[in-house]
C-alpha atoms as a PDB file:
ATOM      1  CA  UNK A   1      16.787 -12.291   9.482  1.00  0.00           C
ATOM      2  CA  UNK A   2      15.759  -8.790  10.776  1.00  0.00           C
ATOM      3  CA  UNK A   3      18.572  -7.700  13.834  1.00  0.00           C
ATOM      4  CA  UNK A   4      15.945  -6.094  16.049  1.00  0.00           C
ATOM      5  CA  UNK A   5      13.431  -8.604  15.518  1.00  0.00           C
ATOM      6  CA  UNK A   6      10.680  -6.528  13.869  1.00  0.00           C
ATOM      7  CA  UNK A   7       9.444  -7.553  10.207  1.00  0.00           C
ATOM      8  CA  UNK A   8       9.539  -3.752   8.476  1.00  0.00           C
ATOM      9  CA  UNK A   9       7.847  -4.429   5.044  1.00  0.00           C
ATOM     10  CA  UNK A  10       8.545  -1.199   2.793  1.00  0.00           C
ATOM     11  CA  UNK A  11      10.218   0.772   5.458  1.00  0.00           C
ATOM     12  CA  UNK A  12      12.955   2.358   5.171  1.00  0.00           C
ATOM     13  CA  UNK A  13      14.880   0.494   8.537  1.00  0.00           C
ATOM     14  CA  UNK A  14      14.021  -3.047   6.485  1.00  0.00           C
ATOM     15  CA  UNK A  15      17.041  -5.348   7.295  1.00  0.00           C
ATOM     16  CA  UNK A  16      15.159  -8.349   7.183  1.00  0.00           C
ATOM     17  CA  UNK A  17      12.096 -10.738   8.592  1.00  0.00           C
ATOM     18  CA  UNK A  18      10.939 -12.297  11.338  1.00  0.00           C
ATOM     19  CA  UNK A  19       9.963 -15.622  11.504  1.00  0.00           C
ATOM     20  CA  UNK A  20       6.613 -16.300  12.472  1.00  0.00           C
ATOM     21  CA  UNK A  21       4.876 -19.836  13.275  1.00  0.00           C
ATOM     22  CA  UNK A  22       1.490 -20.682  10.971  1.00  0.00           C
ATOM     23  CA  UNK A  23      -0.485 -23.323  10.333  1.00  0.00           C
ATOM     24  CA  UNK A  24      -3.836 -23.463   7.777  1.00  0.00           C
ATOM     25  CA  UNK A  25      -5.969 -25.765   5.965  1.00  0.00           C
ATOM     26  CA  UNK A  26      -8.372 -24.433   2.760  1.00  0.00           C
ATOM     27  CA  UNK A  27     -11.306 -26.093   1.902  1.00  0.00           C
ATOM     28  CA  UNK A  28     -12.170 -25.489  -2.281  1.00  0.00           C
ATOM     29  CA  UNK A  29     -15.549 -26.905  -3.771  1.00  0.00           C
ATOM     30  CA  UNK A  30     -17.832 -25.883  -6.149  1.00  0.00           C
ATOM     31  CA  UNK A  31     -19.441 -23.417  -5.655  1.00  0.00           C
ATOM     32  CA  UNK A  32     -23.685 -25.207  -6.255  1.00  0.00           C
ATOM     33  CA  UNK A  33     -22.063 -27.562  -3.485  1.00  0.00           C
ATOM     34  CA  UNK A  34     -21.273 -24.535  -1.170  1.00  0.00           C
ATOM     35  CA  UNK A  35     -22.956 -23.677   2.019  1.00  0.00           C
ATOM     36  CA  UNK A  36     -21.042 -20.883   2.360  1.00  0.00           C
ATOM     37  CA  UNK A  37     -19.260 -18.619   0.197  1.00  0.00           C
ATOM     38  CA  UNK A  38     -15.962 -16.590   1.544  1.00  0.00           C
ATOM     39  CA  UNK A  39     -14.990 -16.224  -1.810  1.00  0.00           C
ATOM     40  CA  UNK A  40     -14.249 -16.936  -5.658  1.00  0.00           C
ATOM     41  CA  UNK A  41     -10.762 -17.488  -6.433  1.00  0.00           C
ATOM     42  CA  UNK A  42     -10.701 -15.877 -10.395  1.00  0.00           C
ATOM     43  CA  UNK A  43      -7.358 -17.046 -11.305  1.00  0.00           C
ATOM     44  CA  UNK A  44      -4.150 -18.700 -10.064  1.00  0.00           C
ATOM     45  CA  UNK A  45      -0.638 -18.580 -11.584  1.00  0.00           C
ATOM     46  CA  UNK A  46       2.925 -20.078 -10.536  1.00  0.00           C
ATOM     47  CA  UNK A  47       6.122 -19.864 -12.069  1.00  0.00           C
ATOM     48  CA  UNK A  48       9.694 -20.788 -11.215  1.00  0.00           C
ATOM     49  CA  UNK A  49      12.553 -18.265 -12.532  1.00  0.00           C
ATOM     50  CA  UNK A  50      15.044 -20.846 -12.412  1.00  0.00           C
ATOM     51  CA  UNK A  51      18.726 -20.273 -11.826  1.00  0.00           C
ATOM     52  CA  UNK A  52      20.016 -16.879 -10.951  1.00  0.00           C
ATOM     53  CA  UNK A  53      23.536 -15.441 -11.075  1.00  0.00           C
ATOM     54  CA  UNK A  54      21.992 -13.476  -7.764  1.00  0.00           C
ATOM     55  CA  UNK A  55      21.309 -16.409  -5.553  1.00  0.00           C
ATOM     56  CA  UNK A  56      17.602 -18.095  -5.352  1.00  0.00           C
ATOM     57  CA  UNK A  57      16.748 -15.809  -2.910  1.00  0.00           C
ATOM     58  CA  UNK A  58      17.285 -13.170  -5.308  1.00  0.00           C
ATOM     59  CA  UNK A  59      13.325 -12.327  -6.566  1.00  0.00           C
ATOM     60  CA  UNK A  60      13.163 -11.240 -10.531  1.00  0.00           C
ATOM     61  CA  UNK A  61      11.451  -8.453 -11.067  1.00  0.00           C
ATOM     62  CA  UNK A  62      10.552  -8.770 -14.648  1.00  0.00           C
ATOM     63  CA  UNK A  63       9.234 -12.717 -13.956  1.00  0.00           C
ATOM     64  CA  UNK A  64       6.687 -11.720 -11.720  1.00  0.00           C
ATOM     65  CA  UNK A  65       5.827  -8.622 -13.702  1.00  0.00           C
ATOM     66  CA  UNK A  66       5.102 -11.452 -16.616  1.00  0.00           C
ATOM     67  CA  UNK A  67       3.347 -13.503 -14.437  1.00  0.00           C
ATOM     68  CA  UNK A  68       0.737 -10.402 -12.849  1.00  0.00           C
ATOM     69  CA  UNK A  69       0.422  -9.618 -16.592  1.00  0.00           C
ATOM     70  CA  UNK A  70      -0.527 -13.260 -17.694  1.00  0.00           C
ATOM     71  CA  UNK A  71      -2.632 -14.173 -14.777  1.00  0.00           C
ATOM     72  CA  UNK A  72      -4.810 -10.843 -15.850  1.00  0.00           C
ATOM     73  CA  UNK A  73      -4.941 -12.187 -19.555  1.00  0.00           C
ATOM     74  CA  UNK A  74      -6.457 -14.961 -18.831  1.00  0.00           C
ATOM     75  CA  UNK A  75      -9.119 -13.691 -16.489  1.00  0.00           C
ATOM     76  CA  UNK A  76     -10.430 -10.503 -18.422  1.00  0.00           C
ATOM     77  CA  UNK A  77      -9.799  -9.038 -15.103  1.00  0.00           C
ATOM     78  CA  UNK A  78      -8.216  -5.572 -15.198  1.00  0.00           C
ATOM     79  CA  UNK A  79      -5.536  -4.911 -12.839  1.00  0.00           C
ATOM     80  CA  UNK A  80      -7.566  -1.243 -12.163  1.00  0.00           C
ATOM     81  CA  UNK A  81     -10.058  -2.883 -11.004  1.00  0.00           C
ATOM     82  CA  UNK A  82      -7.915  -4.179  -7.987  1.00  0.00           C
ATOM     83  CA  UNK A  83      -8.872  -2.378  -4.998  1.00  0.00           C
ATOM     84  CA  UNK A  84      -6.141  -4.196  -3.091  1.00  0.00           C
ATOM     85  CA  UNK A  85      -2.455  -6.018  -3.181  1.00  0.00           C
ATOM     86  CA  UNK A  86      -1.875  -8.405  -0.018  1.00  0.00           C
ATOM     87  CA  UNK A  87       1.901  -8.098  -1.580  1.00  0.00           C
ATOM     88  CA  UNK A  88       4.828 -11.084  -0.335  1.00  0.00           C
ATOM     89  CA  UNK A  89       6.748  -7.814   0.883  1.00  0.00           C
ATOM     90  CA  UNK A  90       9.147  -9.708   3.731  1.00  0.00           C
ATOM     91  CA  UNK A  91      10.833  -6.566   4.853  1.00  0.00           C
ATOM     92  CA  UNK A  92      14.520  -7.973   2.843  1.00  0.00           C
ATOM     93  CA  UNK A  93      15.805  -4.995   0.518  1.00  0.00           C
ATOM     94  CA  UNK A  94      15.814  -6.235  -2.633  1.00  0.00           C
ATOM     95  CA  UNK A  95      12.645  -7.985  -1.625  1.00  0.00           C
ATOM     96  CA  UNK A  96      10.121  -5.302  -1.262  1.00  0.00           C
ATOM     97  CA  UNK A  97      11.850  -3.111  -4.055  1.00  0.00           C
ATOM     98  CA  UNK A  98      11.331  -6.032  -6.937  1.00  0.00           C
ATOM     99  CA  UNK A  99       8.457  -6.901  -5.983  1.00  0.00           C
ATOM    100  CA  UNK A 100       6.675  -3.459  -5.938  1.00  0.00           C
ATOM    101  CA  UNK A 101       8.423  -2.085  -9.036  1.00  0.00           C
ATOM    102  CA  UNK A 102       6.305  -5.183 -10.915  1.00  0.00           C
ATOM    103  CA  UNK A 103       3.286  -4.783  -9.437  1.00  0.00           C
ATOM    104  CA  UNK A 104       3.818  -0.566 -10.465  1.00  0.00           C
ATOM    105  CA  UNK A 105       4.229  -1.768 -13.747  1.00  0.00           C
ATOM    106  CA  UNK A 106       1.013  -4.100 -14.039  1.00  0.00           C
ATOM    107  CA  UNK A 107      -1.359  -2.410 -11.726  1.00  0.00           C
ATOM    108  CA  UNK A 108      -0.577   1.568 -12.024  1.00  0.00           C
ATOM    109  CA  UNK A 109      -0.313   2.201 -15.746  1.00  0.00           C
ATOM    110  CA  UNK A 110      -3.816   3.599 -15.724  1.00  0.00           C
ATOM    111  CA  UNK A 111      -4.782   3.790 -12.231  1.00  0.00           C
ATOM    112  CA  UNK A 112      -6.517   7.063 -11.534  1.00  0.00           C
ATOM    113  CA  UNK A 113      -6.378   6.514  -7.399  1.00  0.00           C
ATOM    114  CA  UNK A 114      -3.086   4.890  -5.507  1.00  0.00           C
ATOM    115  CA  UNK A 115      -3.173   1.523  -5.266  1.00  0.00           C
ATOM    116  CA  UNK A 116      -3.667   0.579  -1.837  1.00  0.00           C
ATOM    117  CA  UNK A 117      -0.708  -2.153  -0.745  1.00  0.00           C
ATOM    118  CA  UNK A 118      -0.036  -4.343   2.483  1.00  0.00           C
ATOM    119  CA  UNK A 119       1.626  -7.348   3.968  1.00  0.00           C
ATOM    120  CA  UNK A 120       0.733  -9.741   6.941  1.00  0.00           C
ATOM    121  CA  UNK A 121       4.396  -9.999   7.622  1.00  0.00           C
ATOM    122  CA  UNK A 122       4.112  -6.838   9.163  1.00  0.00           C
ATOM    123  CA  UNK A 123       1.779  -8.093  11.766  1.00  0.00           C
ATOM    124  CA  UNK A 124       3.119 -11.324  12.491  1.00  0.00           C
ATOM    125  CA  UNK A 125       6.565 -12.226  10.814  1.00  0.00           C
ATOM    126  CA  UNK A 126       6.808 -14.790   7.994  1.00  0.00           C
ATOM    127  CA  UNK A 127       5.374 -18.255   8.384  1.00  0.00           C
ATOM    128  CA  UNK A 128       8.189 -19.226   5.698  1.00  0.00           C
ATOM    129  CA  UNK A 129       5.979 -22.851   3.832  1.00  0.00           C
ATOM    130  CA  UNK A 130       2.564 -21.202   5.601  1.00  0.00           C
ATOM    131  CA  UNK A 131       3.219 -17.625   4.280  1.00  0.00           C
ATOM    132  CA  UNK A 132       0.188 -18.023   1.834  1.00  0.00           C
ATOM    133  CA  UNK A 133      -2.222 -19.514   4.260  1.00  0.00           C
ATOM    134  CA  UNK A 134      -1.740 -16.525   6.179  1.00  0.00           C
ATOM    135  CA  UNK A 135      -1.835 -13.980   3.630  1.00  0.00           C
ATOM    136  CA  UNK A 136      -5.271 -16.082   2.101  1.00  0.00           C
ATOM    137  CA  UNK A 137      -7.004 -15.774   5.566  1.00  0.00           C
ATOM    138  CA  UNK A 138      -5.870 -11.645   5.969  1.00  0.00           C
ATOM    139  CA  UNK A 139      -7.385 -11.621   2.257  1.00  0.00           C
ATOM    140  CA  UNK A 140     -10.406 -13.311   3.493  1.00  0.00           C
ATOM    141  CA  UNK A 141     -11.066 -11.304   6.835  1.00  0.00           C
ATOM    142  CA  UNK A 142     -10.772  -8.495   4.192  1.00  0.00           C
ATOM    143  CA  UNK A 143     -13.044  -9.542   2.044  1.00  0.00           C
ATOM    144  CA  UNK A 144     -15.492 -10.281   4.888  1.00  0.00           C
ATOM    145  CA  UNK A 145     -14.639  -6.950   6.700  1.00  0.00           C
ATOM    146  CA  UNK A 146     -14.611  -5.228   4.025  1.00  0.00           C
ATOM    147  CA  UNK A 147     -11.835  -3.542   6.045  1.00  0.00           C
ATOM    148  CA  UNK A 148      -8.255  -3.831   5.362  1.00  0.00           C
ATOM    149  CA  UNK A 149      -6.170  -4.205   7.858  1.00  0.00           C
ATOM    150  CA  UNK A 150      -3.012  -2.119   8.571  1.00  0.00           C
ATOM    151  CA  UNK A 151       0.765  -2.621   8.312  1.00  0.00           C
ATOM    152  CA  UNK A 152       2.292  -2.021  11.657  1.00  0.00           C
ATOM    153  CA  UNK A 153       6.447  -1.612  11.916  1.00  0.00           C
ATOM    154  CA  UNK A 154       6.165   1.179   9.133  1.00  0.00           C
ATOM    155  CA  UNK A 155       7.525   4.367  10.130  1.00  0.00           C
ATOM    156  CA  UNK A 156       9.458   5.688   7.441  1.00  0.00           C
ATOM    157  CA  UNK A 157       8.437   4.688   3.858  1.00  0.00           C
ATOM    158  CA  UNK A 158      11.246   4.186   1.641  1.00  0.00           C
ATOM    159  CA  UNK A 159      12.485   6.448  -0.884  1.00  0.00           C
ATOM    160  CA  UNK A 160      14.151   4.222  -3.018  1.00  0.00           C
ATOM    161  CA  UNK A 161      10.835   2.790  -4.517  1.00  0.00           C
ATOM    162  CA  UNK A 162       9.582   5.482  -7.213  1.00  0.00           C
ATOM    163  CA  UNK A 163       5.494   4.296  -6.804  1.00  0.00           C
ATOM    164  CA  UNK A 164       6.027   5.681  -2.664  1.00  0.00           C
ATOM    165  CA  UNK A 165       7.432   8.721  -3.974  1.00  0.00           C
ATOM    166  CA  UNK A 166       5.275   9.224  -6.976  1.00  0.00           C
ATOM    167  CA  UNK A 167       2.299   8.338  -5.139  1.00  0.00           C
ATOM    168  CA  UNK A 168       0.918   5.766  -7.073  1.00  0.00           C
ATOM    169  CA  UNK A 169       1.202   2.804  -4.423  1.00  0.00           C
ATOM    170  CA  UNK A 170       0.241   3.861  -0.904  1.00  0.00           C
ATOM    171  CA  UNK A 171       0.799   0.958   2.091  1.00  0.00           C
ATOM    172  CA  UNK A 172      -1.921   1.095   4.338  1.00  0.00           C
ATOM    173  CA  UNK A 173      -1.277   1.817   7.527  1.00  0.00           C
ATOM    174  CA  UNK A 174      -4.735   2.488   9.160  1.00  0.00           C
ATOM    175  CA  UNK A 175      -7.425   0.128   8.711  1.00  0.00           C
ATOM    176  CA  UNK A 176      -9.114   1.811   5.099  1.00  0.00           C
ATOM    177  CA  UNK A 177     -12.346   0.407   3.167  1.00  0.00           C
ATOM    178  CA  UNK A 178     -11.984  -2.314   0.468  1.00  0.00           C
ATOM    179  CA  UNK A 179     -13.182  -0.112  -2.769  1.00  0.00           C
ATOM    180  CA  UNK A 180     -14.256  -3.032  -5.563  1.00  0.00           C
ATOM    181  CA  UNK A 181     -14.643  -6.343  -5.549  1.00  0.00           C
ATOM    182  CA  UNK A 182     -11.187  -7.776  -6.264  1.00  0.00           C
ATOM    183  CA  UNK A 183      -8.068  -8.578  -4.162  1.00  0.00           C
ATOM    184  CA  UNK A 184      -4.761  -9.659  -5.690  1.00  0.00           C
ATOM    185  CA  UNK A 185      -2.399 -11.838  -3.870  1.00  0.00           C
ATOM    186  CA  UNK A 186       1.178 -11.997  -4.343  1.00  0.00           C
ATOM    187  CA  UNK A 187       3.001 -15.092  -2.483  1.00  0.00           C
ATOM    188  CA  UNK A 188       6.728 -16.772  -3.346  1.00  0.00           C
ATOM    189  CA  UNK A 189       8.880 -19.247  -2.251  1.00  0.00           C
ATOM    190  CA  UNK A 190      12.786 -19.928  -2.878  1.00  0.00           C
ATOM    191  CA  UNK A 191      13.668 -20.652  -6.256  1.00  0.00           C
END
């Protein structure tokens, strides 16, 4: 739990998140049966990666590095053409730092433009078993918007994640356009 009661996804005073009160329903159909389209899920994926030596908090970096990389082989997406990650990113250390090393490794091998990153956490806090409603509807709004929205609570990025430095993941902190026509979503739970 974050001290001063701010969630800080990818800064560099992270120490933790806030917890934050959601509730959200989806409603999937086909889409001949649709009145209205928000839009098309491509692909879903889950994995579980099982007992740690680290705790089950502890996230694995290379598990959901082979996850983003199977979840793209079955689509015939390609992660360049990913104009935006709505990342887990809860503001914990090891969190953010695992979590964006894998998606450097899927998404930025042959990315000619940063990848532009965020996290509703910032905004509100972690809704904890709702967490992926709430990042779905930001994705949505997006979508819809065609707008992302900004992370707020980032003042200094952190230094100890080599795609800030390097430049090749940039969080967005002022509302930017949605280039292409693809979002990825990254959402956990405890193992």
């Amino acid at each position: 739990m974050s001290p001063d009661g701010f969630s800080r996804p990818f800064d560099e005073k992270a120490e933790g998140f806030v917890r934050a009160e959601a509730i959200g329903a989806i409603f999937i159909q086909r889409k001949t049966d649709a009145k209205r389209i928000y839009a098309t899920i491509v692909g879903s994926c889950v994995n579980n990666d099982g007992f740690k030596t680290q705790g089950s908090s502890f996230p694995s970096r290379a598990l959901q590095e082979q996850l983003m990389r199977e979840i793209f082989t079955q689509t015939d997406v390609n992660p360049n053409e990913i104009g935006f990650v709505e990342a887990h990113a809860t503001g914990t250390i090891t969190g953010d730092c695992e979590e964006v090393s894998a998606i450097d490794a899927v998404f930025c091998e042959n990315r000619d433009q940063p990848l532009l990153i965020g996290s509703v956490k910032s905004n509100m806090g972690h809704a904890e078993a709702a967490s992926a409603f709430a990042s779905l509807f930001k994705v949505l709004l997006t979508f819809e918007n065609r707008k992302i929205p900004p992370n707020i609570n980032l003042t200094t990025l952190r230094t100890d994640i080599d795609a800030f430095k390097e430049g090749r993941i940039k969080v967005v902190t002022e509302p930017e356009d949605l280039k292409g026509n693809f979002i990825s979503m990254n959402s956990f739970g405890i193992g």
